[in-house]
C-alpha atoms as a PDB file:
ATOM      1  CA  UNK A   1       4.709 -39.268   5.432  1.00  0.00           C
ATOM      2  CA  UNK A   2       8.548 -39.730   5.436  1.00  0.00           C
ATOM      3  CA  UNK A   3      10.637 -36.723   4.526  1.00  0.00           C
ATOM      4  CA  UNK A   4      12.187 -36.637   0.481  1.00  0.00           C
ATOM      5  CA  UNK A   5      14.557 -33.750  -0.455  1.00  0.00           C
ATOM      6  CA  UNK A   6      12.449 -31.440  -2.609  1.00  0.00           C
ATOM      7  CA  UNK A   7      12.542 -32.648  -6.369  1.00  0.00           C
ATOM      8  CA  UNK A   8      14.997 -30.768  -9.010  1.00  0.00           C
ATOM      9  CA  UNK A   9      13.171 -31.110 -11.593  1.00  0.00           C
ATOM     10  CA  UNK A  10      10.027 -32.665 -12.482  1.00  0.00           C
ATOM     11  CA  UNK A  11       8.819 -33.730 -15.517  1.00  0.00           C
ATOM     12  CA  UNK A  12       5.267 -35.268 -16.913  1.00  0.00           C
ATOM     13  CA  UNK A  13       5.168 -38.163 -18.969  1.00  0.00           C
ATOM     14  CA  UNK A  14       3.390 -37.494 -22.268  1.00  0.00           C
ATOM     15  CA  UNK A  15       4.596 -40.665 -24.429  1.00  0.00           C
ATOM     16  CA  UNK A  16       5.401 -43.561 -22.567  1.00  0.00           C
ATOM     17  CA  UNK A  17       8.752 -44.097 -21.457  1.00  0.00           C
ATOM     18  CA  UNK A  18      11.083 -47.485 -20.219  1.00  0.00           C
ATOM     19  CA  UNK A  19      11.982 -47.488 -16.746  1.00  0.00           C
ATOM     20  CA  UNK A  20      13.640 -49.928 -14.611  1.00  0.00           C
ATOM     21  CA  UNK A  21      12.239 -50.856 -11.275  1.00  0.00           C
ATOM     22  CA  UNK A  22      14.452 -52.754  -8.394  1.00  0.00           C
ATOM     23  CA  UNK A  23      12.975 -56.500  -7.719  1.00  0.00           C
ATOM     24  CA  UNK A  24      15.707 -57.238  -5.811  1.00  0.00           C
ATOM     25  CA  UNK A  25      19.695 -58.135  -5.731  1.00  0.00           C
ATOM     26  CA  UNK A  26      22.071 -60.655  -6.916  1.00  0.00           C
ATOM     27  CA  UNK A  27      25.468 -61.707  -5.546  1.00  0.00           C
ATOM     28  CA  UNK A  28      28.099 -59.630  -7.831  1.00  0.00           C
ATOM     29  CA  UNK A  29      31.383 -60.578  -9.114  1.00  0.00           C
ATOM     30  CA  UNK A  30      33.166 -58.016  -6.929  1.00  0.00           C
ATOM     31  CA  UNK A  31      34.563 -58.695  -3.151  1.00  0.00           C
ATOM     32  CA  UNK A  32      35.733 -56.161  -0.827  1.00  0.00           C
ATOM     33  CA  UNK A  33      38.271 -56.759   1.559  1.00  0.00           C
ATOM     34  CA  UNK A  34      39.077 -55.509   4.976  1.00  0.00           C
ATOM     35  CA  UNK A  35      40.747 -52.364   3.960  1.00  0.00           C
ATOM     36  CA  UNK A  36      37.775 -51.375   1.761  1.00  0.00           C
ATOM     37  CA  UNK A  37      40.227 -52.422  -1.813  1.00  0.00           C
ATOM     38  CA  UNK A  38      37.417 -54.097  -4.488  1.00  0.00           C
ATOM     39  CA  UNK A  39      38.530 -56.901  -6.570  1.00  0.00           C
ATOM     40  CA  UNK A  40      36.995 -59.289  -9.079  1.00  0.00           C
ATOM     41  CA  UNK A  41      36.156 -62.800  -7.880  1.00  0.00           C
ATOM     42  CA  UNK A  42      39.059 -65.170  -7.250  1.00  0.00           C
ATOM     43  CA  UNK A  43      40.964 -62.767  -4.750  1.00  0.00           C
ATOM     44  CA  UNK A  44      41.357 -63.116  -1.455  1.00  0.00           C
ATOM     45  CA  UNK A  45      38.795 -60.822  -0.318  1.00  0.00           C
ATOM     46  CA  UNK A  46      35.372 -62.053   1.566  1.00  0.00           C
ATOM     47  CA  UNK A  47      33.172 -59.397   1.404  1.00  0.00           C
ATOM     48  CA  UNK A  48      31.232 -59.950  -1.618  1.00  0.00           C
ATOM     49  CA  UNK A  49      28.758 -57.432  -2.775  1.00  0.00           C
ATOM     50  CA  UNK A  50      25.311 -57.251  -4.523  1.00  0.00           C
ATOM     51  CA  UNK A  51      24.122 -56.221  -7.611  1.00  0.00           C
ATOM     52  CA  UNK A  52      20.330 -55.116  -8.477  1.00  0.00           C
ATOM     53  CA  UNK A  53      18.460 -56.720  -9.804  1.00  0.00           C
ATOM     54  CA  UNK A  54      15.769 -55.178 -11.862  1.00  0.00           C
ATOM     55  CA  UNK A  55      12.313 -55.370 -13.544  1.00  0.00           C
ATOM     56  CA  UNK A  56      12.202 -53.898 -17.351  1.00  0.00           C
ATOM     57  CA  UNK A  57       8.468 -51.615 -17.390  1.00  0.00           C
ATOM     58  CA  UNK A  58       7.229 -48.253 -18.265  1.00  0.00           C
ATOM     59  CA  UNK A  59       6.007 -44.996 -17.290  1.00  0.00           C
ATOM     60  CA  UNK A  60       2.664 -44.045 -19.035  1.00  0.00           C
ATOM     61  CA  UNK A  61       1.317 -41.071 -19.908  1.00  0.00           C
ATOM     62  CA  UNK A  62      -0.216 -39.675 -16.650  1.00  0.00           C
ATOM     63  CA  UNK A  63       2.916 -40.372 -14.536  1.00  0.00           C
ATOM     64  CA  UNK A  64       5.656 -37.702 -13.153  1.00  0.00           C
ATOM     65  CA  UNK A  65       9.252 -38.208 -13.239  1.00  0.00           C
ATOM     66  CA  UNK A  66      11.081 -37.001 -10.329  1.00  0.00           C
ATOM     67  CA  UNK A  67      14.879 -36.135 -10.515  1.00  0.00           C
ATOM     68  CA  UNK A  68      15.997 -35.685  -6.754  1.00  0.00           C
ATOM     69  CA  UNK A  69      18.471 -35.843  -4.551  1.00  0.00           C
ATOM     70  CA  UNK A  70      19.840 -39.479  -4.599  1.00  0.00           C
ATOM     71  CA  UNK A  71      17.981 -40.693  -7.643  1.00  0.00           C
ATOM     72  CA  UNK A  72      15.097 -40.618  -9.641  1.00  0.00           C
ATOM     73  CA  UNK A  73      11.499 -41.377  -8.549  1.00  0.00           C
ATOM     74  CA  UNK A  74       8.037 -42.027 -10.264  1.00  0.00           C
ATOM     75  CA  UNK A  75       4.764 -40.533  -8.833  1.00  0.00           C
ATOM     76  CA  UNK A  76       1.935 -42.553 -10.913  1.00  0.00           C
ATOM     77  CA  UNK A  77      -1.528 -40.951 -11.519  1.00  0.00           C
ATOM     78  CA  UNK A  78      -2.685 -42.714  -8.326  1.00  0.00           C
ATOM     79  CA  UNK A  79       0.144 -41.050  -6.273  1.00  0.00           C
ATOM     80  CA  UNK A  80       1.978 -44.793  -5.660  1.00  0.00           C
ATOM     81  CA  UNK A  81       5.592 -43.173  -5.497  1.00  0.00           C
ATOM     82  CA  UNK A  82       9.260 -45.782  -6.169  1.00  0.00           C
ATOM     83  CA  UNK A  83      12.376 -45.442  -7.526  1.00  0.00           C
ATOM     84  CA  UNK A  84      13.365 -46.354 -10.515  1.00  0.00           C
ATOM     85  CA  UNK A  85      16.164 -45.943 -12.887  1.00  0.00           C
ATOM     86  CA  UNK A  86      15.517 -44.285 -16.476  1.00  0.00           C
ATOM     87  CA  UNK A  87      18.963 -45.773 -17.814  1.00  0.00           C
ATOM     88  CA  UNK A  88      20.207 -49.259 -18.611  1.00  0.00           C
ATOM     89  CA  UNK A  89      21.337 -50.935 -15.021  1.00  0.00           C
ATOM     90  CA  UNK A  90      25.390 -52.353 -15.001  1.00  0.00           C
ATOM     91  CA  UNK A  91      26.559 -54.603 -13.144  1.00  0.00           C
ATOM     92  CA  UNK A  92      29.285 -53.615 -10.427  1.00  0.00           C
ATOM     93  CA  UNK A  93      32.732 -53.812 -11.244  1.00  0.00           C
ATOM     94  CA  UNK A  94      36.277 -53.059  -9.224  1.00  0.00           C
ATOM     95  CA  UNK A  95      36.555 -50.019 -10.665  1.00  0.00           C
ATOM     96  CA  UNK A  96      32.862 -48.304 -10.147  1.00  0.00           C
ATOM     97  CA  UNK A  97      32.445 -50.889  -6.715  1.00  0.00           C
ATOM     98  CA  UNK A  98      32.548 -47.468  -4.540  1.00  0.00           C
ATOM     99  CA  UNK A  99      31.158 -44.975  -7.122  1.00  0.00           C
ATOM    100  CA  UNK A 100      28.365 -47.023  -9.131  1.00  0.00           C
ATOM    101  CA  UNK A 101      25.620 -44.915  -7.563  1.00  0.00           C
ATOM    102  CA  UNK A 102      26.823 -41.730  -8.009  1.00  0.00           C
ATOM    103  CA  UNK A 103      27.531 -42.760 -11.855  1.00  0.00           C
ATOM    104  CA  UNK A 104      23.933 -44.503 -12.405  1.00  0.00           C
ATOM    105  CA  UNK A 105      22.337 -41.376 -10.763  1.00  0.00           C
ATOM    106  CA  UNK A 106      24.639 -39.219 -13.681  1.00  0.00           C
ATOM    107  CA  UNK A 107      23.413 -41.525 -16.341  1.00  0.00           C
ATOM    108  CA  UNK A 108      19.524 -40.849 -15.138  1.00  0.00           C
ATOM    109  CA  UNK A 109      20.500 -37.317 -15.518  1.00  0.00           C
ATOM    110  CA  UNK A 110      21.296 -37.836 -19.100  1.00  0.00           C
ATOM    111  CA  UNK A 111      18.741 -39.772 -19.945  1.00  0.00           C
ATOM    112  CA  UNK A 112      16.292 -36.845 -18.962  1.00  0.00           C
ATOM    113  CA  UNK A 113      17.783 -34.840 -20.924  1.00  0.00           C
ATOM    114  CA  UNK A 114      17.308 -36.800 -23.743  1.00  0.00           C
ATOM    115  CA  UNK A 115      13.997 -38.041 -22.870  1.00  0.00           C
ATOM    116  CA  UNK A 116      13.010 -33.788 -22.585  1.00  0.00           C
ATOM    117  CA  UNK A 117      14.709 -33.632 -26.317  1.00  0.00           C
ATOM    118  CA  UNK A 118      12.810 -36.298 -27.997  1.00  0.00           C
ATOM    119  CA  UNK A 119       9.278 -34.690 -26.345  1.00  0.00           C
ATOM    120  CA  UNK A 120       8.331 -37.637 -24.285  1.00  0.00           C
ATOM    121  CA  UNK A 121       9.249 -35.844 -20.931  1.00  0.00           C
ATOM    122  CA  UNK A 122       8.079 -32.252 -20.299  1.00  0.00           C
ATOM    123  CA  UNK A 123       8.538 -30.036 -17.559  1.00  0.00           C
ATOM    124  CA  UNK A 124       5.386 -29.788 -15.122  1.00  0.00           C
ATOM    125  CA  UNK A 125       4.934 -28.466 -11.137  1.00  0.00           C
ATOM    126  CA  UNK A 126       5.667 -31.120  -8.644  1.00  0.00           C
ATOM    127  CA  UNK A 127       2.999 -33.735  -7.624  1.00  0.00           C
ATOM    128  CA  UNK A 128       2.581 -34.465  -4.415  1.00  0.00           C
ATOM    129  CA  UNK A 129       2.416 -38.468  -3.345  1.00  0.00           C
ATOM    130  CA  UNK A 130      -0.589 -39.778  -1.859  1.00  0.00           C
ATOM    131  CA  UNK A 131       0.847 -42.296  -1.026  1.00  0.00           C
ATOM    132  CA  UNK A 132       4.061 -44.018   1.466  1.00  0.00           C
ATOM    133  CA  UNK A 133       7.662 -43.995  -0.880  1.00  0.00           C
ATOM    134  CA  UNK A 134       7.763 -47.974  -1.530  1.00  0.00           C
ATOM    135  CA  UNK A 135      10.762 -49.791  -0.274  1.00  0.00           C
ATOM    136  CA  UNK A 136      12.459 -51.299  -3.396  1.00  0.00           C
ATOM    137  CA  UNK A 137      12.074 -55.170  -3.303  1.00  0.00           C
ATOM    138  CA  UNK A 138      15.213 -56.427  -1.496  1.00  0.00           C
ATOM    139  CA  UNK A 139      14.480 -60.261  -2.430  1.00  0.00           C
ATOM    140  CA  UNK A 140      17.683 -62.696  -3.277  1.00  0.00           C
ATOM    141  CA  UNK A 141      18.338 -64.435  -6.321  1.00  0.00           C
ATOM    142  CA  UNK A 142      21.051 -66.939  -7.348  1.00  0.00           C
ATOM    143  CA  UNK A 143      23.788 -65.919  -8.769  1.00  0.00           C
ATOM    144  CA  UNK A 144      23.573 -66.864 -12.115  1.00  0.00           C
ATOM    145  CA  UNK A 145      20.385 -64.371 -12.206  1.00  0.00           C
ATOM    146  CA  UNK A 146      20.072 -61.733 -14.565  1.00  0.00           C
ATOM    147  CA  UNK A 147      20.162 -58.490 -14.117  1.00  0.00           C
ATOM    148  CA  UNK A 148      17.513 -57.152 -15.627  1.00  0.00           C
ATOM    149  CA  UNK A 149      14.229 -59.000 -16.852  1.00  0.00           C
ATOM    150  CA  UNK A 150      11.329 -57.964 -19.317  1.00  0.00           C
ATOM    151  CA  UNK A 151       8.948 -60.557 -16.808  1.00  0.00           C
ATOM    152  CA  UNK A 152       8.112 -60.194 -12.941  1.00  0.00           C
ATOM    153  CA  UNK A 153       9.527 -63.916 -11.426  1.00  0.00           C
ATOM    154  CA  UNK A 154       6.754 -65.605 -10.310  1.00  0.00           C
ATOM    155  CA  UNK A 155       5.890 -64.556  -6.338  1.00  0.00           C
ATOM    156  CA  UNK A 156       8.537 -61.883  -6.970  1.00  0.00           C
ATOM    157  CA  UNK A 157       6.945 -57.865  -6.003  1.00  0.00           C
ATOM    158  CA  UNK A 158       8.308 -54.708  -6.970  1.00  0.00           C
ATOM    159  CA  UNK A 159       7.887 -53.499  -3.944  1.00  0.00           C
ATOM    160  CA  UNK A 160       8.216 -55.037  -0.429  1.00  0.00           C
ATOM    161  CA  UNK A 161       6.699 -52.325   1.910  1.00  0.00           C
ATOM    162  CA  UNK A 162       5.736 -55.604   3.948  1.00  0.00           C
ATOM    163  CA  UNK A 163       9.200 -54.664   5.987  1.00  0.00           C
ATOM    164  CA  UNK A 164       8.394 -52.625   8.911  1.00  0.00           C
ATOM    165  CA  UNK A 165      10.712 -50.264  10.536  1.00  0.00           C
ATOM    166  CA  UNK A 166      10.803 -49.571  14.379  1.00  0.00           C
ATOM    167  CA  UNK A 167      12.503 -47.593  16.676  1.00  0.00           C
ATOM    168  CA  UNK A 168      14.258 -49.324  20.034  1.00  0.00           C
ATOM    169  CA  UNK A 169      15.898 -46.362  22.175  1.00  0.00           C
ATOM    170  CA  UNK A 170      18.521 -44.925  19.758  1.00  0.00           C
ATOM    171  CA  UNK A 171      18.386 -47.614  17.159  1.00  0.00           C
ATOM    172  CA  UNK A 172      16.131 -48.495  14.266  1.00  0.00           C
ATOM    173  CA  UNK A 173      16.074 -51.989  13.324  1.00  0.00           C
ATOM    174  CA  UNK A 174      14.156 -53.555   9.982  1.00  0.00           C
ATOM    175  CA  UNK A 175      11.734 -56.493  10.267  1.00  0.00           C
ATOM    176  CA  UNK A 176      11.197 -56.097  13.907  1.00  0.00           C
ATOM    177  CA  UNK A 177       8.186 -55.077  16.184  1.00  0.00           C
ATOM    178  CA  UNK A 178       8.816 -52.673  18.990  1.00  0.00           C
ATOM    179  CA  UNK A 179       7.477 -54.535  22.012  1.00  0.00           C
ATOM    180  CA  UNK A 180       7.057 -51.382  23.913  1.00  0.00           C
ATOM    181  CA  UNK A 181       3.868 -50.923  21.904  1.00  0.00           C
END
Protein backbone atom coordinates (compact mmCIF):
# COMPACT_ATOMS: atom_id res chain seq x y z
CA UNK A 1 0.00 0.00 0.00
CA UNK A 2 1.04 3.62 -0.87
CA UNK A 3 2.54 5.69 1.91
CA UNK A 4 -0.12 8.53 3.81
CA UNK A 5 1.39 10.88 6.46
CA UNK A 6 0.15 9.50 9.78
CA UNK A 7 -3.43 10.97 10.60
CA UNK A 8 -3.76 14.06 13.22
CA UNK A 9 -6.59 13.27 14.44
CA UNK A 10 -9.13 10.74 13.93
CA UNK A 11 -12.49 10.74 14.67
CA UNK A 12 -15.55 8.01 14.48
CA UNK A 13 -18.69 8.82 13.02
CA UNK A 14 -21.57 8.26 15.45
CA UNK A 15 -24.49 10.35 13.66
CA UNK A 16 -24.21 10.66 10.15
CA UNK A 17 -22.49 13.44 8.72
CA UNK A 18 -22.45 15.42 4.91
CA UNK A 19 -19.39 15.06 3.07
CA UNK A 20 -18.38 16.03 -0.28
CA UNK A 21 -16.67 13.63 -2.57
CA UNK A 22 -14.60 14.83 -5.90
CA UNK A 23 -16.46 13.47 -9.28
CA UNK A 24 -14.41 15.41 -11.19
CA UNK A 25 -13.47 19.17 -12.49
CA UNK A 26 -14.91 21.98 -14.35
CA UNK A 27 -13.22 24.75 -16.35
CA UNK A 28 -13.11 27.86 -13.76
CA UNK A 29 -13.52 31.45 -14.33
CA UNK A 30 -9.89 32.18 -13.44
CA UNK A 31 -6.77 32.22 -16.07
CA UNK A 32 -3.25 32.34 -15.19
CA UNK A 33 -0.81 33.93 -17.20
CA UNK A 34 2.81 33.41 -17.92
CA UNK A 35 4.15 35.11 -14.92
CA UNK A 36 1.92 33.03 -12.61
CA UNK A 37 -0.64 36.63 -12.03
CA UNK A 38 -4.55 35.05 -11.80
CA UNK A 39 -7.26 37.00 -13.31
CA UNK A 40 -10.98 36.60 -13.93
CA UNK A 41 -12.09 35.63 -17.44
CA UNK A 42 -11.82 38.29 -20.14
CA UNK A 43 -7.98 39.04 -19.55
CA UNK A 44 -5.41 38.29 -21.54
CA UNK A 45 -4.19 35.34 -19.82
CA UNK A 46 -4.45 31.57 -21.40
CA UNK A 47 -3.97 29.39 -18.76
CA UNK A 48 -7.29 28.66 -17.50
CA UNK A 49 -7.76 26.58 -14.46
CA UNK A 50 -10.20 23.95 -13.02
CA UNK A 51 -12.53 23.84 -10.45
CA UNK A 52 -13.92 20.52 -8.61
CA UNK A 53 -16.41 19.34 -9.10
CA UNK A 54 -18.15 17.43 -6.42
CA UNK A 55 -20.74 14.79 -5.33
CA UNK A 56 -23.05 15.91 -2.16
CA UNK A 57 -23.16 12.28 0.28
CA UNK A 58 -22.57 11.19 3.75
CA UNK A 59 -20.54 9.49 6.22
CA UNK A 60 -22.56 6.90 8.31
CA UNK A 61 -22.19 5.75 11.46
CA UNK A 62 -19.40 3.09 11.23
CA UNK A 63 -17.03 5.33 9.20
CA UNK A 64 -13.67 7.23 10.47
CA UNK A 65 -12.80 10.66 9.64
CA UNK A 66 -9.27 11.28 9.00
CA UNK A 67 -7.72 14.84 9.38
CA UNK A 68 -4.13 14.55 7.76
CA UNK A 69 -1.63 16.11 6.22
CA UNK A 70 -3.06 17.65 2.96
CA UNK A 71 -6.72 17.05 3.65
CA UNK A 72 -9.22 15.04 5.06
CA UNK A 73 -9.93 11.35 4.31
CA UNK A 74 -12.78 8.75 5.03
CA UNK A 75 -11.97 5.09 6.00
CA UNK A 76 -15.58 3.30 5.64
CA UNK A 77 -16.40 0.16 7.74
CA UNK A 78 -15.14 -1.91 4.78
CA UNK A 79 -11.73 -0.09 4.84
CA UNK A 80 -12.53 1.67 1.10
CA UNK A 81 -10.38 4.88 1.97
CA UNK A 82 -11.02 8.73 -0.39
CA UNK A 83 -10.89 12.09 0.20
CA UNK A 84 -13.40 14.11 0.78
CA UNK A 85 -14.15 17.53 1.97
CA UNK A 86 -16.38 18.06 5.26
CA UNK A 87 -17.06 21.84 4.23
CA UNK A 88 -19.04 23.52 1.48
CA UNK A 89 -16.66 23.45 -1.89
CA UNK A 90 -16.02 27.33 -3.61
CA UNK A 91 -15.30 27.93 -6.61
CA UNK A 92 -11.73 29.47 -7.44
CA UNK A 93 -11.34 32.99 -7.63
CA UNK A 94 -8.17 35.55 -8.42
CA UNK A 95 -7.68 36.11 -5.12
CA UNK A 96 -7.63 32.35 -3.46
CA UNK A 97 -6.35 30.95 -7.33
CA UNK A 98 -2.85 30.06 -5.49
CA UNK A 99 -4.10 29.48 -1.89
CA UNK A 100 -7.66 27.71 -2.31
CA UNK A 101 -6.26 24.45 -0.94
CA UNK A 102 -4.60 25.52 1.87
CA UNK A 103 -7.94 27.58 2.81
CA UNK A 104 -10.46 24.53 2.02
CA UNK A 105 -8.10 22.25 4.09
CA UNK A 106 -8.56 25.27 7.11
CA UNK A 107 -12.25 25.21 6.60
CA UNK A 108 -12.24 21.10 7.06
CA UNK A 109 -10.43 21.91 10.16
CA UNK A 110 -13.28 23.93 11.40
CA UNK A 111 -15.78 21.97 10.47
CA UNK A 112 -14.32 19.14 12.79
CA UNK A 113 -14.37 21.08 15.31
CA UNK A 114 -17.77 21.74 15.08
CA UNK A 115 -18.80 18.43 13.99
CA UNK A 116 -16.75 17.12 17.62
CA UNK A 117 -19.07 19.99 19.40
CA UNK A 118 -22.39 18.98 18.18
CA UNK A 119 -21.43 14.99 19.17
CA UNK A 120 -21.60 13.59 15.73
CA UNK A 121 -17.72 13.17 15.49
CA UNK A 122 -15.78 11.61 18.41
CA UNK A 123 -12.33 10.93 18.89
CA UNK A 124 -11.31 7.12 18.28
CA UNK A 125 -7.62 5.23 17.49
CA UNK A 126 -6.74 5.23 13.88
CA UNK A 127 -8.14 2.56 11.45
CA UNK A 128 -6.10 1.10 9.28
CA UNK A 129 -7.33 0.85 5.33
CA UNK A 130 -7.81 -2.39 3.83
CA UNK A 131 -7.95 -1.16 1.08
CA UNK A 132 -5.78 1.09 -2.03
CA UNK A 133 -6.44 5.27 -1.28
CA UNK A 134 -8.94 5.86 -4.39
CA UNK A 135 -7.87 8.36 -6.94
CA UNK A 136 -10.55 11.13 -6.89
CA UNK A 137 -12.57 11.00 -10.22
CA UNK A 138 -10.73 13.40 -12.58
CA UNK A 139 -13.66 13.29 -15.32
CA UNK A 140 -14.50 16.75 -17.38
CA UNK A 141 -17.59 18.54 -17.44
CA UNK A 142 -18.78 21.60 -19.41
CA UNK A 143 -18.48 24.58 -18.17
CA UNK A 144 -21.69 25.61 -17.29
CA UNK A 145 -21.56 22.49 -14.71
CA UNK A 146 -22.20 22.84 -11.24
CA UNK A 147 -20.17 22.55 -8.68
CA UNK A 148 -21.57 20.50 -6.46
CA UNK A 149 -24.57 17.98 -7.04
CA UNK A 150 -26.97 16.05 -4.57
CA UNK A 151 -27.08 13.13 -7.75
CA UNK A 152 -24.10 10.98 -9.26
CA UNK A 153 -24.31 12.03 -13.38
CA UNK A 154 -25.20 9.17 -15.05
CA UNK A 155 -21.80 6.91 -16.02
CA UNK A 156 -20.06 9.42 -13.73
CA UNK A 157 -17.79 7.32 -10.57
CA UNK A 158 -16.50 8.72 -7.54
CA UNK A 159 -13.62 7.19 -7.95
CA UNK A 160 -11.50 6.39 -11.06
CA UNK A 161 -8.76 3.97 -9.71
CA UNK A 162 -9.13 2.59 -13.42
CA UNK A 163 -5.88 5.05 -14.05
CA UNK A 164 -2.79 3.15 -13.65
CA UNK A 165 0.47 4.59 -12.72
CA UNK A 166 3.91 3.29 -14.04
CA UNK A 167 7.31 3.95 -13.69
CA UNK A 168 9.68 4.55 -17.06
CA UNK A 169 13.43 5.14 -15.78
CA UNK A 170 13.11 8.33 -13.67
CA UNK A 171 9.63 9.29 -14.67
CA UNK A 172 6.14 8.24 -13.71
CA UNK A 173 3.60 8.76 -16.24
CA UNK A 174 -0.49 8.23 -15.69
CA UNK A 175 -2.56 6.06 -18.06
CA UNK A 176 0.36 4.27 -19.46
CA UNK A 177 1.69 0.59 -19.35
CA UNK A 178 5.35 0.05 -18.76
CA UNK A 179 6.36 -2.13 -21.70
CA UNK A 180 9.33 -3.40 -19.88
CA UNK A 181 6.91 -5.71 -18.10
Amino acid sequence: MAYLPAAQRTLDVVSPVTIYRQIGRRPSEVYVDDAMTAAEAGRTARHRLKDRVYWRTRAEPGSQIQDRPGGTLVVTATGECYPVLLSEPTPLTAATAFTHADLAIKADQRAIDQLVAAGSLVAAAPRRRKRQLSRPADRMFEDDHPLVVDALPAGVTPSDDRVRVARFGTYWARGARNSAR
